[in-house]
C-alpha atoms as a PDB file:
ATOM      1  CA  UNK A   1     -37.955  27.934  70.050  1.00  0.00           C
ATOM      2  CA  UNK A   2     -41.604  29.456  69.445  1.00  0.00           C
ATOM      3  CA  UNK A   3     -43.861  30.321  71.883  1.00  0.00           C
ATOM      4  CA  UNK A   4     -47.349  30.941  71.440  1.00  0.00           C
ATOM      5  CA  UNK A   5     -49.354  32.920  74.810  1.00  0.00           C
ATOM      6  CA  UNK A   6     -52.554  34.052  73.755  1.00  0.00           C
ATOM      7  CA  UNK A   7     -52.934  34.864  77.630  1.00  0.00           C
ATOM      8  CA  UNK A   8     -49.789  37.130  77.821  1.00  0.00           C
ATOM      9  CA  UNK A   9     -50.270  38.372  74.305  1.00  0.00           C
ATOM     10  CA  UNK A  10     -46.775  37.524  73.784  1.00  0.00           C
ATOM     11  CA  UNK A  11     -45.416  35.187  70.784  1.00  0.00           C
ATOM     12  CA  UNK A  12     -41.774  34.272  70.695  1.00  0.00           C
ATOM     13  CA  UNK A  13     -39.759  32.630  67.537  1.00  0.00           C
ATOM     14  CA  UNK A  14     -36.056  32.366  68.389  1.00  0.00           C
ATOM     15  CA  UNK A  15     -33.025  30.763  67.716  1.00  0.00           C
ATOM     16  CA  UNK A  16     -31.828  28.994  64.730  1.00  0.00           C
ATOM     17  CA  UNK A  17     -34.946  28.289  61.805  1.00  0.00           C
ATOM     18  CA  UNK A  18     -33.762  25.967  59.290  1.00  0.00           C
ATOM     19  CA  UNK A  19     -36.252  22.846  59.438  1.00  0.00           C
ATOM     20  CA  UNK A  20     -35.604  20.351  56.505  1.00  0.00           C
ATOM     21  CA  UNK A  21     -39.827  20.165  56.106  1.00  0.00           C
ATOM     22  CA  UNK A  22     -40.543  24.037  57.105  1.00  0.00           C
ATOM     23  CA  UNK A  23     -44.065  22.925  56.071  1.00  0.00           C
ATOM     24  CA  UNK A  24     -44.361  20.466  58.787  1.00  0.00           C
ATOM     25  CA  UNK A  25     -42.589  22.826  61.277  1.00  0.00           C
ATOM     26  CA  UNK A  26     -44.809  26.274  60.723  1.00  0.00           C
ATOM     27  CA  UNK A  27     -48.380  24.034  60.088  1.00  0.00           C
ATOM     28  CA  UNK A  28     -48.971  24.281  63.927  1.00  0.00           C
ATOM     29  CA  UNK A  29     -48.199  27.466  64.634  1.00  0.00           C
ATOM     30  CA  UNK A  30     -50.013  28.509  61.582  1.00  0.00           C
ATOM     31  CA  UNK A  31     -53.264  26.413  62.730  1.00  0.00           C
ATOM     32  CA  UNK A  32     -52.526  28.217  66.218  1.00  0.00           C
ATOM     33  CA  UNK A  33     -53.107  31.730  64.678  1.00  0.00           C
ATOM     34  CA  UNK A  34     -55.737  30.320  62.903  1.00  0.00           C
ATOM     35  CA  UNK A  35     -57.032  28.683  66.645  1.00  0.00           C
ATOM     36  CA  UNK A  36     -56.505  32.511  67.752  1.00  0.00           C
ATOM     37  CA  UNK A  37     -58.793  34.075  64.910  1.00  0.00           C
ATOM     38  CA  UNK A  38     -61.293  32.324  65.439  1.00  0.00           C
ATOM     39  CA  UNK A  39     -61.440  32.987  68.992  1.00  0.00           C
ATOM     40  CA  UNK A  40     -60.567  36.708  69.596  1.00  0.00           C
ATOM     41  CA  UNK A  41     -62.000  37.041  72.954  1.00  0.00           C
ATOM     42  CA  UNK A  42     -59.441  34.801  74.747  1.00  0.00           C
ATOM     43  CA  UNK A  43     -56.540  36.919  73.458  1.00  0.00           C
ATOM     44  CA  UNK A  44     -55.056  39.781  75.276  1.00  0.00           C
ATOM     45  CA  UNK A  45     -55.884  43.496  73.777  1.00  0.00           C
ATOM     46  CA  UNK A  46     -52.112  43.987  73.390  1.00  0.00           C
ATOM     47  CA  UNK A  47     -49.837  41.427  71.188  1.00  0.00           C
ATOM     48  CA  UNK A  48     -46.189  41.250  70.872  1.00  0.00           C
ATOM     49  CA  UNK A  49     -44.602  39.332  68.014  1.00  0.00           C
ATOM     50  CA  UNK A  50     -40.716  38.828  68.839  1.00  0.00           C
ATOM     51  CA  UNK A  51     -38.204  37.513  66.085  1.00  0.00           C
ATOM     52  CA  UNK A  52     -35.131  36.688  67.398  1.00  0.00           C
ATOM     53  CA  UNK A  53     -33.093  34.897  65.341  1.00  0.00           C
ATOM     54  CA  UNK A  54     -29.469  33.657  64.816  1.00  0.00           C
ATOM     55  CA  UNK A  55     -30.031  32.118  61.710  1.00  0.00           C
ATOM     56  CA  UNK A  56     -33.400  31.361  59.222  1.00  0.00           C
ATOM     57  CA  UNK A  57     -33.310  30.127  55.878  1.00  0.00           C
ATOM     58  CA  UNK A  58     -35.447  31.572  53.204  1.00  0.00           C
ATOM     59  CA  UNK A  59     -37.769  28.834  53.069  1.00  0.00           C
ATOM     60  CA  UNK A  60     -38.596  30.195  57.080  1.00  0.00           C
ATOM     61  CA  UNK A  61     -38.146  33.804  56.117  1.00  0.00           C
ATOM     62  CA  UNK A  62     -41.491  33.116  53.403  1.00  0.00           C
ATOM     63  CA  UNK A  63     -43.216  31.414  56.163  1.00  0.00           C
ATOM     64  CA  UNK A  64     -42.634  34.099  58.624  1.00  0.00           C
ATOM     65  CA  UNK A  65     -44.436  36.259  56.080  1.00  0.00           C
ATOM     66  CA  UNK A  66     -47.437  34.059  55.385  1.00  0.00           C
ATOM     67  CA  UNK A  67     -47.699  34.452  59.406  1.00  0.00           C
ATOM     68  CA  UNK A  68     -47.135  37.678  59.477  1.00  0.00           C
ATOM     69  CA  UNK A  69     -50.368  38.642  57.312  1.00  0.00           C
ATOM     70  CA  UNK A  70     -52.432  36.644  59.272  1.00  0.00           C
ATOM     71  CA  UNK A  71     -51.358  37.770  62.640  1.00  0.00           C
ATOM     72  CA  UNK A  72     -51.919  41.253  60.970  1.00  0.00           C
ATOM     73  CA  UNK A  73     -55.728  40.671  60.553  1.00  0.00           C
ATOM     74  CA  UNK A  74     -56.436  40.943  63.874  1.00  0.00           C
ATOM     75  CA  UNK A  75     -55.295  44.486  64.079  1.00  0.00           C
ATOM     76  CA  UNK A  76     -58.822  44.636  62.266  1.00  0.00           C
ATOM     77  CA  UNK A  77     -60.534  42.922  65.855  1.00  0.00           C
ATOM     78  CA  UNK A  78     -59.143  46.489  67.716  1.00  0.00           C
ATOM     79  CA  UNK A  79     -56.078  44.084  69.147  1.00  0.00           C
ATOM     80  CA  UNK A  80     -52.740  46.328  69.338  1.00  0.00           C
ATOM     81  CA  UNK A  81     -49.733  44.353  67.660  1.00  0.00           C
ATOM     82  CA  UNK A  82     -46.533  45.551  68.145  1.00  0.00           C
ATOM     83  CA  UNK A  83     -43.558  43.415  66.097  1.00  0.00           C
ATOM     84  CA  UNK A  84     -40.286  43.164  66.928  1.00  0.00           C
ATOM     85  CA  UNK A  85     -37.182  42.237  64.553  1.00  0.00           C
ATOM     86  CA  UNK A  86     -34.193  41.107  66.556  1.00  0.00           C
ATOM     87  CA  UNK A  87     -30.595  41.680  64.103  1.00  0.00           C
ATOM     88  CA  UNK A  88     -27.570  41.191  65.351  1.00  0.00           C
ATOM     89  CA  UNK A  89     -25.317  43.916  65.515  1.00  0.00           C
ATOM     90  CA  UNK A  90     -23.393  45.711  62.469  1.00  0.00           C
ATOM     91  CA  UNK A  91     -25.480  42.815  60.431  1.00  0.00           C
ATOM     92  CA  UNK A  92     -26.967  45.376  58.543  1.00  0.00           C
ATOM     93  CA  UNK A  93     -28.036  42.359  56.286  1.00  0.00           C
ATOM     94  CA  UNK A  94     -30.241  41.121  59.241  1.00  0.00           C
ATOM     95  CA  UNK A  95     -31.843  44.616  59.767  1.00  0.00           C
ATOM     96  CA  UNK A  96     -32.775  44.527  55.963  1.00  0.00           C
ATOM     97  CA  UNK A  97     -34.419  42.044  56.428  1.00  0.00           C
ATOM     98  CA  UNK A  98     -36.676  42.566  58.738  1.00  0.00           C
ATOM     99  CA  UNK A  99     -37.342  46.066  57.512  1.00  0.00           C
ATOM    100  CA  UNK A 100     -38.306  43.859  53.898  1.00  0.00           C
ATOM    101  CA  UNK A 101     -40.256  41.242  56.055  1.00  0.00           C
ATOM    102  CA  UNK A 102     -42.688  44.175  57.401  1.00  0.00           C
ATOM    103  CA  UNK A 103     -42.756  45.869  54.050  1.00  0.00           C
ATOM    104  CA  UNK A 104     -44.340  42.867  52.097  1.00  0.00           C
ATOM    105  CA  UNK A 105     -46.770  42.364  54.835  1.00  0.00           C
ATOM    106  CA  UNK A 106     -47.705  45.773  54.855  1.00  0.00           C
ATOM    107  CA  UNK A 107     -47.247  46.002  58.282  1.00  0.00           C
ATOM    108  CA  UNK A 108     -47.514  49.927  59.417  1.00  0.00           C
ATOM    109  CA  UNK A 109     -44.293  51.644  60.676  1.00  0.00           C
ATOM    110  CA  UNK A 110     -45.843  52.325  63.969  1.00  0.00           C
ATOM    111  CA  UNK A 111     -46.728  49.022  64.824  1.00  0.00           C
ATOM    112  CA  UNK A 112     -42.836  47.551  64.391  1.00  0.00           C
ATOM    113  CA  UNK A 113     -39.602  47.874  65.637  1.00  0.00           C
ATOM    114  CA  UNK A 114     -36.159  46.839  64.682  1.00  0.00           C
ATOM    115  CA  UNK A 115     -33.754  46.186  67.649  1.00  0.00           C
ATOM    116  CA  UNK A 116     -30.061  45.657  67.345  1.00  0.00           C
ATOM    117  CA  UNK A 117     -28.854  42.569  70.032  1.00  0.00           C
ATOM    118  CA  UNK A 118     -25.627  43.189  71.614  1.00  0.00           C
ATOM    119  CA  UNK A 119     -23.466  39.667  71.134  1.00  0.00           C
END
């Protein structure tokens, strides 16, 4: 599931992410960020990117990141971003990476969180 609230300032990828064409699948939320940039004034000072996940395969997990640098730009347009990586309990695997994820986007530490789901 993704949702995309530039009102709310809230974005939401959940679930399972293994499309067969992850190219076709990210493309429009991708152009949605993109939608976003280009029109900063209709999006709320304060963003929250949630990853909640059960499953992604790495062809996702490199997708998440390509997002992840553009969503980071608009830190640069005074928006607040706060990120949030959803593991699953003693998967320390999970927690990895999302601590990875945030590294190669060189996200700051302040502006993410890493939150262990109860089953």
């Amino acid at each position: 599931m993704v949702v995309l609230d530039p009102n709310t300032g809230h974005m939401l990828f959940e679930g399972n992410c293994n499309p067969e064409n992850v190219i076709d699948f990210m493309q429009p939320v991708e152009r949605w960020i993109d939608d976003c940039l280009n029109n900063i004034g209709y999006i709320a000072d304060e963003l929250v990117v949630d990853f909640r996940f059960r499953y992604y395969n790495t062809a996702s997990y490199k997708y998440f990141l390509r997002l992840l640098k553009k969503i980071k730009t608009l830190i640069d347009a005074n928006k607040r971003i706060t990120f949030l990586w959803y593991y699953e309990n003693d998967d320390e695997d999970g927690k990895e990476a999302g601590e990875d994820l945030f590294e190669l986007a060189e996200i700051p530490d302040d502006d993410f969180e890493l939150i262990e789901m109860e089953d």
